[in-house]
C-alpha atoms as a PDB file:
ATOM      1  CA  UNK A   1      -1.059  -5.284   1.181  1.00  0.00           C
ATOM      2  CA  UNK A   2      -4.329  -6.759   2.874  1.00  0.00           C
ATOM      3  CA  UNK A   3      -4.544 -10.274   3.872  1.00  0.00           C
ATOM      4  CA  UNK A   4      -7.341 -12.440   2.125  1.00  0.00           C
ATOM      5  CA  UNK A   5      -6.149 -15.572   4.004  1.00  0.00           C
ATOM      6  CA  UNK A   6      -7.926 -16.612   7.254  1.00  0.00           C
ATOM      7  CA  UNK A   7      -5.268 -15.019   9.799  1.00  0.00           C
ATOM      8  CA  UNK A   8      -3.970 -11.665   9.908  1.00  0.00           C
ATOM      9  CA  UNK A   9      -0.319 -13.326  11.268  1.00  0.00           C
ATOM     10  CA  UNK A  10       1.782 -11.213   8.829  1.00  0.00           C
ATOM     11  CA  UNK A  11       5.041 -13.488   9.599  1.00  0.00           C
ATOM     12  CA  UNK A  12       3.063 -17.259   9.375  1.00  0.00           C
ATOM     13  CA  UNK A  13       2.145 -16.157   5.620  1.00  0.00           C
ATOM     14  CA  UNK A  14       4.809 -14.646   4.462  1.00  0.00           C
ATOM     15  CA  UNK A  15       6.656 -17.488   2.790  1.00  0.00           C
ATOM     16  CA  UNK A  16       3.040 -18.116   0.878  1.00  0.00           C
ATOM     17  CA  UNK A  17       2.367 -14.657  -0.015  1.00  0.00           C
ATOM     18  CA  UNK A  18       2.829 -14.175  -3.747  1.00  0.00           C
ATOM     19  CA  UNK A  19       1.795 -17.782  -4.294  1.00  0.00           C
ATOM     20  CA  UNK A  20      -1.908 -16.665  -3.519  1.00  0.00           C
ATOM     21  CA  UNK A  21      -3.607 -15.706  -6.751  1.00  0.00           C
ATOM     22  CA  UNK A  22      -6.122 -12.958  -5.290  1.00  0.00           C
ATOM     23  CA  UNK A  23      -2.852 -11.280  -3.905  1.00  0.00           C
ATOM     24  CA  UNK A  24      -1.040 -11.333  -7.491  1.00  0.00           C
ATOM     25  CA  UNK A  25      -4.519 -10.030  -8.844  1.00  0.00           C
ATOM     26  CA  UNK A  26      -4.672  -7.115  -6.613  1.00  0.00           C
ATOM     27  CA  UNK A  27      -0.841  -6.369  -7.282  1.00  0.00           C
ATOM     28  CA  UNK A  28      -1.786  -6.007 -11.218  1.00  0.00           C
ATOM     29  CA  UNK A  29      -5.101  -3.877 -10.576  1.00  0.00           C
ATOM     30  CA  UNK A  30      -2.887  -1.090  -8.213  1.00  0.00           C
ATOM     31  CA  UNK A  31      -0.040  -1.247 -11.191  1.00  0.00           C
ATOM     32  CA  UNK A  32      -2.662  -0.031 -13.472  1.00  0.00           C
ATOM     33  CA  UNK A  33      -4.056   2.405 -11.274  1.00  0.00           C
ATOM     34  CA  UNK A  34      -0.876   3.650 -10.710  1.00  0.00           C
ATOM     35  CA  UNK A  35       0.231   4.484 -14.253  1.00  0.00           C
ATOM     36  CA  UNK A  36      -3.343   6.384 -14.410  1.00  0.00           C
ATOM     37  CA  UNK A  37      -2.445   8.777 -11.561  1.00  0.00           C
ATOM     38  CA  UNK A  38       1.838   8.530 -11.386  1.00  0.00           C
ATOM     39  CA  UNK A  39       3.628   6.958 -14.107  1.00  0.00           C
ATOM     40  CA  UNK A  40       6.474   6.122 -12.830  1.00  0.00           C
ATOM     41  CA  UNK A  41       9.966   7.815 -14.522  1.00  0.00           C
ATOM     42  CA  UNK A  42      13.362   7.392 -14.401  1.00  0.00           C
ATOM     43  CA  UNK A  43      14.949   9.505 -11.906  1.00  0.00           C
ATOM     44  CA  UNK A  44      12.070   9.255  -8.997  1.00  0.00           C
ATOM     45  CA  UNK A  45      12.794   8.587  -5.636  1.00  0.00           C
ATOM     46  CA  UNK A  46       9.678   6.207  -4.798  1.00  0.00           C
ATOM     47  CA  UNK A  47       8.689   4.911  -0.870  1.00  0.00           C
ATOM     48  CA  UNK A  48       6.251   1.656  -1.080  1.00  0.00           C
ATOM     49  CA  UNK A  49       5.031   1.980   2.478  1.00  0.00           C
ATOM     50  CA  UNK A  50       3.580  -1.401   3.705  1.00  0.00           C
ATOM     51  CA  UNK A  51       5.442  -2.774   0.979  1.00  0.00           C
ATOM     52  CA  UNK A  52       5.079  -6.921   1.927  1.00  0.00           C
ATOM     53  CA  UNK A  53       6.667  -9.043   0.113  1.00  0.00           C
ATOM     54  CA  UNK A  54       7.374  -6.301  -2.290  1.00  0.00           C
ATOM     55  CA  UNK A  55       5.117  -7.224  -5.670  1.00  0.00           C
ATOM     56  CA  UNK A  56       4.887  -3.693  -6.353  1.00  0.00           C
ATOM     57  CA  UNK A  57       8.388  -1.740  -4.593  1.00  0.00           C
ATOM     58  CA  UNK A  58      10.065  -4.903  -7.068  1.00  0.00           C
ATOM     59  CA  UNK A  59       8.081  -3.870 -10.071  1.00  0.00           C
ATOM     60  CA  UNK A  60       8.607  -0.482  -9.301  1.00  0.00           C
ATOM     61  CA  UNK A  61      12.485  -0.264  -8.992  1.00  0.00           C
ATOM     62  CA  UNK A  62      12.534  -1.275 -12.548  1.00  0.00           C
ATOM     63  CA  UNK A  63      11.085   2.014 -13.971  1.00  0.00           C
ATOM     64  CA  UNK A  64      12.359   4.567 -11.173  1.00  0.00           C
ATOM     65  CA  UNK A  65      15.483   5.727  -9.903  1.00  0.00           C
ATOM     66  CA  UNK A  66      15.625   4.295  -6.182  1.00  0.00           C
ATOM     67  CA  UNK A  67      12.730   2.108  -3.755  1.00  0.00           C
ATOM     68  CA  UNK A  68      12.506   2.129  -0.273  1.00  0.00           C
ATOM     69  CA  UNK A  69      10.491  -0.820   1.034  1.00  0.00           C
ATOM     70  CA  UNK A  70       9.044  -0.158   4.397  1.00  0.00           C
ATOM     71  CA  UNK A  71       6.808  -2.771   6.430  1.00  0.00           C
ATOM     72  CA  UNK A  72       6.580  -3.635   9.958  1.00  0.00           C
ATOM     73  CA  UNK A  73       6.756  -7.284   9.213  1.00  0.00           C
ATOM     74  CA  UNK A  74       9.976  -9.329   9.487  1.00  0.00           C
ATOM     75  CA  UNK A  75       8.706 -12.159   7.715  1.00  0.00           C
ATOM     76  CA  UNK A  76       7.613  -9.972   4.533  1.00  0.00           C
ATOM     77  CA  UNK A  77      10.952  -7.875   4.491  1.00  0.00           C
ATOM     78  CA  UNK A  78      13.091 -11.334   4.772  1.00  0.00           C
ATOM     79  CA  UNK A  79      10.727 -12.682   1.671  1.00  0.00           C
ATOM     80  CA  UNK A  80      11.405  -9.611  -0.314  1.00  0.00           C
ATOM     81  CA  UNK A  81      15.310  -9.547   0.313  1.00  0.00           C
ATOM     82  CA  UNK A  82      15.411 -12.705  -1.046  1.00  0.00           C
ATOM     83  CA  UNK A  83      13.466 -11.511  -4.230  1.00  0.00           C
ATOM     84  CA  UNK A  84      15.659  -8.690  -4.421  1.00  0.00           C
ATOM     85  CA  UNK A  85      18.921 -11.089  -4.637  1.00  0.00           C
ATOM     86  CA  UNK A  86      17.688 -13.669  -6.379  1.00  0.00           C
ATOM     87  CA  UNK A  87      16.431 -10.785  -8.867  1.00  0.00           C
ATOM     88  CA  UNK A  88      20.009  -8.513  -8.480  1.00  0.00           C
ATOM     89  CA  UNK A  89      17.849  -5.647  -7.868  1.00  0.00           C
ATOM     90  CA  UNK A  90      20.598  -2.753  -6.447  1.00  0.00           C
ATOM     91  CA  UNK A  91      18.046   0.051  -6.401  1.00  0.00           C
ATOM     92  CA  UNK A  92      15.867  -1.407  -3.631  1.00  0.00           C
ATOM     93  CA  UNK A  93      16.507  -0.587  -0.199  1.00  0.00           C
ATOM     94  CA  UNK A  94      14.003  -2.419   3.101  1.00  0.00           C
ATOM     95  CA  UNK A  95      13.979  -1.076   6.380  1.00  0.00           C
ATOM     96  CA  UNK A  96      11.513  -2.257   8.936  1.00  0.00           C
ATOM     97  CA  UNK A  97       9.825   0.761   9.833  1.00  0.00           C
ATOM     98  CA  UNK A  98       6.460   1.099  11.194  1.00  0.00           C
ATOM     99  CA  UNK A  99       5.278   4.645  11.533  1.00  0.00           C
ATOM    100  CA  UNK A 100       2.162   4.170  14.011  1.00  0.00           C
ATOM    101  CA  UNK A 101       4.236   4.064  16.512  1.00  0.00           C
ATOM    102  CA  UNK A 102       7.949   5.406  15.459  1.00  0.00           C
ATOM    103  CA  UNK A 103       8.769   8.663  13.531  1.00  0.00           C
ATOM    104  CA  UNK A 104       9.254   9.235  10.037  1.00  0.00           C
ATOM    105  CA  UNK A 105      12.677   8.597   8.811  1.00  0.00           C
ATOM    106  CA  UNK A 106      14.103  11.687   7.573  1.00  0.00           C
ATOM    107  CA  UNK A 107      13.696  11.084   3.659  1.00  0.00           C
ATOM    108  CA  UNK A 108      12.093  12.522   0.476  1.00  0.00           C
ATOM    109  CA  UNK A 109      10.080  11.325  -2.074  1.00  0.00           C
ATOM    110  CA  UNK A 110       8.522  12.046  -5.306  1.00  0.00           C
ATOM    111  CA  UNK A 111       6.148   9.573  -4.833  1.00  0.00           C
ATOM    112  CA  UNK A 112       4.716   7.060  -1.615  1.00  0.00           C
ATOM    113  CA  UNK A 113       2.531   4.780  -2.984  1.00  0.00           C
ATOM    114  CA  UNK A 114       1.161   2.173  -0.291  1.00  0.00           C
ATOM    115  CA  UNK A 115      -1.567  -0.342  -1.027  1.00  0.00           C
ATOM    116  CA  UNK A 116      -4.115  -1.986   1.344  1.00  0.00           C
ATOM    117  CA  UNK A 117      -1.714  -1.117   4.436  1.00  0.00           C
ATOM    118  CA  UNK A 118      -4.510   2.032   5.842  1.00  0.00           C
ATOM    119  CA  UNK A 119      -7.011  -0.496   7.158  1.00  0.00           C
ATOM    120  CA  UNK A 120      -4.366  -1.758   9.363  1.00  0.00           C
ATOM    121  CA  UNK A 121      -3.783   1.760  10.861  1.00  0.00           C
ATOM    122  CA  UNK A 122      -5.225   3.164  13.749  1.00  0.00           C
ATOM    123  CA  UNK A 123      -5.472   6.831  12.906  1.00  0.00           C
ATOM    124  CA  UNK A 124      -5.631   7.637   9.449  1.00  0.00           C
ATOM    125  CA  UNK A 125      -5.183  10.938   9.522  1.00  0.00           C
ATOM    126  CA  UNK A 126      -2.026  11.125  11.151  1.00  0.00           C
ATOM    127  CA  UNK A 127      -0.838   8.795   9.364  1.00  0.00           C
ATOM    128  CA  UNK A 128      -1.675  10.486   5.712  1.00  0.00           C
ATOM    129  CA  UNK A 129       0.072  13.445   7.058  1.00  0.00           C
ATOM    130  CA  UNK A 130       3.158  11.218   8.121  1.00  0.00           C
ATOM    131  CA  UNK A 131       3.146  10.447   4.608  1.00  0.00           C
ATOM    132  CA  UNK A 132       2.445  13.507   3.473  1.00  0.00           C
ATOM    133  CA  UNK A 133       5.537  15.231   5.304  1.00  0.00           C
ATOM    134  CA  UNK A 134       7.899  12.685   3.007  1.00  0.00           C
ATOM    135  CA  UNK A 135       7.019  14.080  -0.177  1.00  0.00           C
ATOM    136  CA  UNK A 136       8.988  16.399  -2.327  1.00  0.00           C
ATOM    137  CA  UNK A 137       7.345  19.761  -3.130  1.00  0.00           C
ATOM    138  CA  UNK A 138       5.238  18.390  -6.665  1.00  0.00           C
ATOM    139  CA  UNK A 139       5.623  15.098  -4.981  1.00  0.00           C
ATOM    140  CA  UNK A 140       2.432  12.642  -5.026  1.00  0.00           C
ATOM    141  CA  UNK A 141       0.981  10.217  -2.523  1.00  0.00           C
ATOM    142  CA  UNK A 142      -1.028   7.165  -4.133  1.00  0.00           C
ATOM    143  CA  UNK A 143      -3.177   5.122  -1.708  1.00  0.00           C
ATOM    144  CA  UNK A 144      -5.578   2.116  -2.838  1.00  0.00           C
ATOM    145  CA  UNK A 145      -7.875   0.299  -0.033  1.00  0.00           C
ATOM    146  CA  UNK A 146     -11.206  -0.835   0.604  1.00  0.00           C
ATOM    147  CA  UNK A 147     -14.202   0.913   0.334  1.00  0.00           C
ATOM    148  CA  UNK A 148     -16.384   0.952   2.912  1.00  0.00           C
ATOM    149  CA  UNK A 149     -17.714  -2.664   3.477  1.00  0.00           C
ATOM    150  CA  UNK A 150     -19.718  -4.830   5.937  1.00  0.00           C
ATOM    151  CA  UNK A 151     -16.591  -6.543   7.621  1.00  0.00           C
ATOM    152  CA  UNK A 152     -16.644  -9.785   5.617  1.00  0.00           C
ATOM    153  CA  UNK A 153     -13.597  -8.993   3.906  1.00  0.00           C
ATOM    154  CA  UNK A 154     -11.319 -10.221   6.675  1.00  0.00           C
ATOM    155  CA  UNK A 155     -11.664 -13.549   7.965  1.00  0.00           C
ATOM    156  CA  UNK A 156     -10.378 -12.806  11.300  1.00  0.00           C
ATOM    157  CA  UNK A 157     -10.365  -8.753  12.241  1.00  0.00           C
ATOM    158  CA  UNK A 158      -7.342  -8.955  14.571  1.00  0.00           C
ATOM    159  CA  UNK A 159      -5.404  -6.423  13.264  1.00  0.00           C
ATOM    160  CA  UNK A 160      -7.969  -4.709  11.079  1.00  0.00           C
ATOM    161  CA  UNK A 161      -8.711  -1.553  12.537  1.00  0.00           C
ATOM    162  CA  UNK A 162     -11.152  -0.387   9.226  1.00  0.00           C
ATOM    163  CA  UNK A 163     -13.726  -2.108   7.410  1.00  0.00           C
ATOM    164  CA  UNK A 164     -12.821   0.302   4.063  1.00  0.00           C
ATOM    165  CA  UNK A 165     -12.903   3.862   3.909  1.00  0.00           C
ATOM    166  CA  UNK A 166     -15.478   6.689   2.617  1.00  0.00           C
ATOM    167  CA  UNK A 167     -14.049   7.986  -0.360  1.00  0.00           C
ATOM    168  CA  UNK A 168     -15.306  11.432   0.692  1.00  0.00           C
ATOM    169  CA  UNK A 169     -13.673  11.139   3.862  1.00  0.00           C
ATOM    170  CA  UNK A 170     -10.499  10.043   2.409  1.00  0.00           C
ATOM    171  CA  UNK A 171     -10.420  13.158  -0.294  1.00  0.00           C
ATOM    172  CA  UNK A 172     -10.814  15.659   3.065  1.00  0.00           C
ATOM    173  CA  UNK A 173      -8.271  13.821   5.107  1.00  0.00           C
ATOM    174  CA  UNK A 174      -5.877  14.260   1.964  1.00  0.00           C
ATOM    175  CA  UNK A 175      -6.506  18.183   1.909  1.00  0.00           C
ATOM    176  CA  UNK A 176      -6.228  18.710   5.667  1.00  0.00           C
ATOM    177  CA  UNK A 177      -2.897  16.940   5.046  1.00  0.00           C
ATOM    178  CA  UNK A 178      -2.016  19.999   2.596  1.00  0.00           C
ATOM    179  CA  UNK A 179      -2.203  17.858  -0.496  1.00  0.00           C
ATOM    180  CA  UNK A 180      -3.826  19.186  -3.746  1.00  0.00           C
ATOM    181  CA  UNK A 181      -5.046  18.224  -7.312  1.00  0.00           C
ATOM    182  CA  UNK A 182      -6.799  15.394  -5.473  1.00  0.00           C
ATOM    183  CA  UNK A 183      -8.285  12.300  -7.184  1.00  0.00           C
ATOM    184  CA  UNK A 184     -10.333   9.209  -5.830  1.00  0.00           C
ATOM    185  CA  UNK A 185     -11.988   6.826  -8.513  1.00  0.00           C
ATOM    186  CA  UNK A 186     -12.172   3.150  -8.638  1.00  0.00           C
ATOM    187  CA  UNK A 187      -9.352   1.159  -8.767  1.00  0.00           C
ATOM    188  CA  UNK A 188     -10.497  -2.693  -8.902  1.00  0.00           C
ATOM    189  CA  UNK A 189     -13.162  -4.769  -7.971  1.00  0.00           C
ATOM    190  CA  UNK A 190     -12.276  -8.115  -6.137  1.00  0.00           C
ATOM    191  CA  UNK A 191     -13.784 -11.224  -5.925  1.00  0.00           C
ATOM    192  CA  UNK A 192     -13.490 -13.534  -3.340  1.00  0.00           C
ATOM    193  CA  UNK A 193     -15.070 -15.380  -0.637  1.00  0.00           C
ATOM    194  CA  UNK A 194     -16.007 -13.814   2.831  1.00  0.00           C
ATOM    195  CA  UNK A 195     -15.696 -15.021   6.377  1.00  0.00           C
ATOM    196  CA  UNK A 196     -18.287 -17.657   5.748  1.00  0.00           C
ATOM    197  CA  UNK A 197     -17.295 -18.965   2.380  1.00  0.00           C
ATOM    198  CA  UNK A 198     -19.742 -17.101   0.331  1.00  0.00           C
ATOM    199  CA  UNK A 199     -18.294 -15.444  -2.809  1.00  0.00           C
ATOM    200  CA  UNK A 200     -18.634 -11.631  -2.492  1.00  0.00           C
ATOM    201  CA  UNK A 201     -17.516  -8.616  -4.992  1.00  0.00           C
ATOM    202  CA  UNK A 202     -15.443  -6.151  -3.034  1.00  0.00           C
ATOM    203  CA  UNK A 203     -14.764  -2.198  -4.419  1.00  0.00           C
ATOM    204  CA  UNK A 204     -11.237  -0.839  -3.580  1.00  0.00           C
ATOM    205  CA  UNK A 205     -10.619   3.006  -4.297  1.00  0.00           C
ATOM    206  CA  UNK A 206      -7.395   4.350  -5.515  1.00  0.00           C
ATOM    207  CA  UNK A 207      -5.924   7.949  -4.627  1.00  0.00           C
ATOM    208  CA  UNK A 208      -3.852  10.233  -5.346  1.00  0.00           C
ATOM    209  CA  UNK A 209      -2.757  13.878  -4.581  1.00  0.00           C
ATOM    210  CA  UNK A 210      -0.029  16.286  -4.753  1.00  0.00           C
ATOM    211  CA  UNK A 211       2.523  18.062  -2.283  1.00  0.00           C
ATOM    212  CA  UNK A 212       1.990  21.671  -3.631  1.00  0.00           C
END
């Protein structure tokens, strides 16, 4: 999940994560969104890909079958093991993976759901067909991150490699990935201040679409 604090330093805020309200606000909004594209059943095999400190991969191993967290960060992953022990959660499992620059583990899902991890990502395309290529046939791939936006959201843009997304652009990269019954709408409107302290309203999309 994207970083509203001043550094992009993944593993000098982890321990602070979940404390930040505008992080447990987001976590809520993409919940929502989620049950209005995926409900989540009993029985699913679910990936959270850029999972953090795992506010959603915890939430979700309550309704499915089996998590995976996967994140790149140490410092998240340790803060979520903890969670997940302190919580007795059995049907989470975190790997560090970070598939810009390693391949896919071989797994399937019936549904990937990452949340404000694409802006961090190089190539977007390859990655949505990364993602794509873990899905179950009739398995769906939910994606929420900024829409497009003037660069204000982030503090400091090491490590951002998007300021947001077109949502048309998004909707083609999802077909050319092979996905179908493809949806884009609005999935929460944040508030917060920008680089230079002034408070700003930022849109965030939500996606979804299906392996045929």
């Amino acid at each position: 999940m994207s970083n509203p604090y001043p550094r992009t330093d993944f593993e000098q805020v982890a321990a602070t994560w979940d404390d930040n309200p505008l992080i447990r606000e987001l976590a809520r909004a993409v919940r929502l969104a989620l049950a209005g594209h995926c409900a989540p059943r009993p029985g699913m095999r679910v990936l959270d890909y850029g999972c953090g400190t795992g506010l959603a991969a915890l939430a979700l191993a309550a309704e499915v079958a089996e998590v995976e967290g996967w994140d790149s960060s140490p410092g998240m992953l340790a803060e979520l093991e903890a969670k997940r022990r302190a919580a007795g959660v059995d049907n989470l499992r975190i790997r560090q993976v970070d598939l810009v620059d390693e391949p896919a583990p071989a797994s399937d899902f019936d549904l990937i759901h990452s949340a404000m991890a694409l802006h961090h990502v190089p190539d977007v395309g390859a990655m949505i067909a990364r993602l794509a290529g873990l899905l179950v046939p009739g398995g769906t791939l939910f994606l929420v991150d900024l829409d497009c936006e003037d660069g204000s959201f982030h503090a400091d843009h090491e490590g951002v490699c998007h300021h947001g997304f077109e949502r048309e652009w998004i909707a083609e990269t999802l077909a050319a990935a092979g996905l179908e019954r493809i949806r884009v709408e609005t999935a929460h409107r944040l508030v917060k201040p920008d680089a230079a302290g002034v408070e700003r309203r930022y849109s965030m999309f939500c996606a979804s679409a299906v392996r045929g």
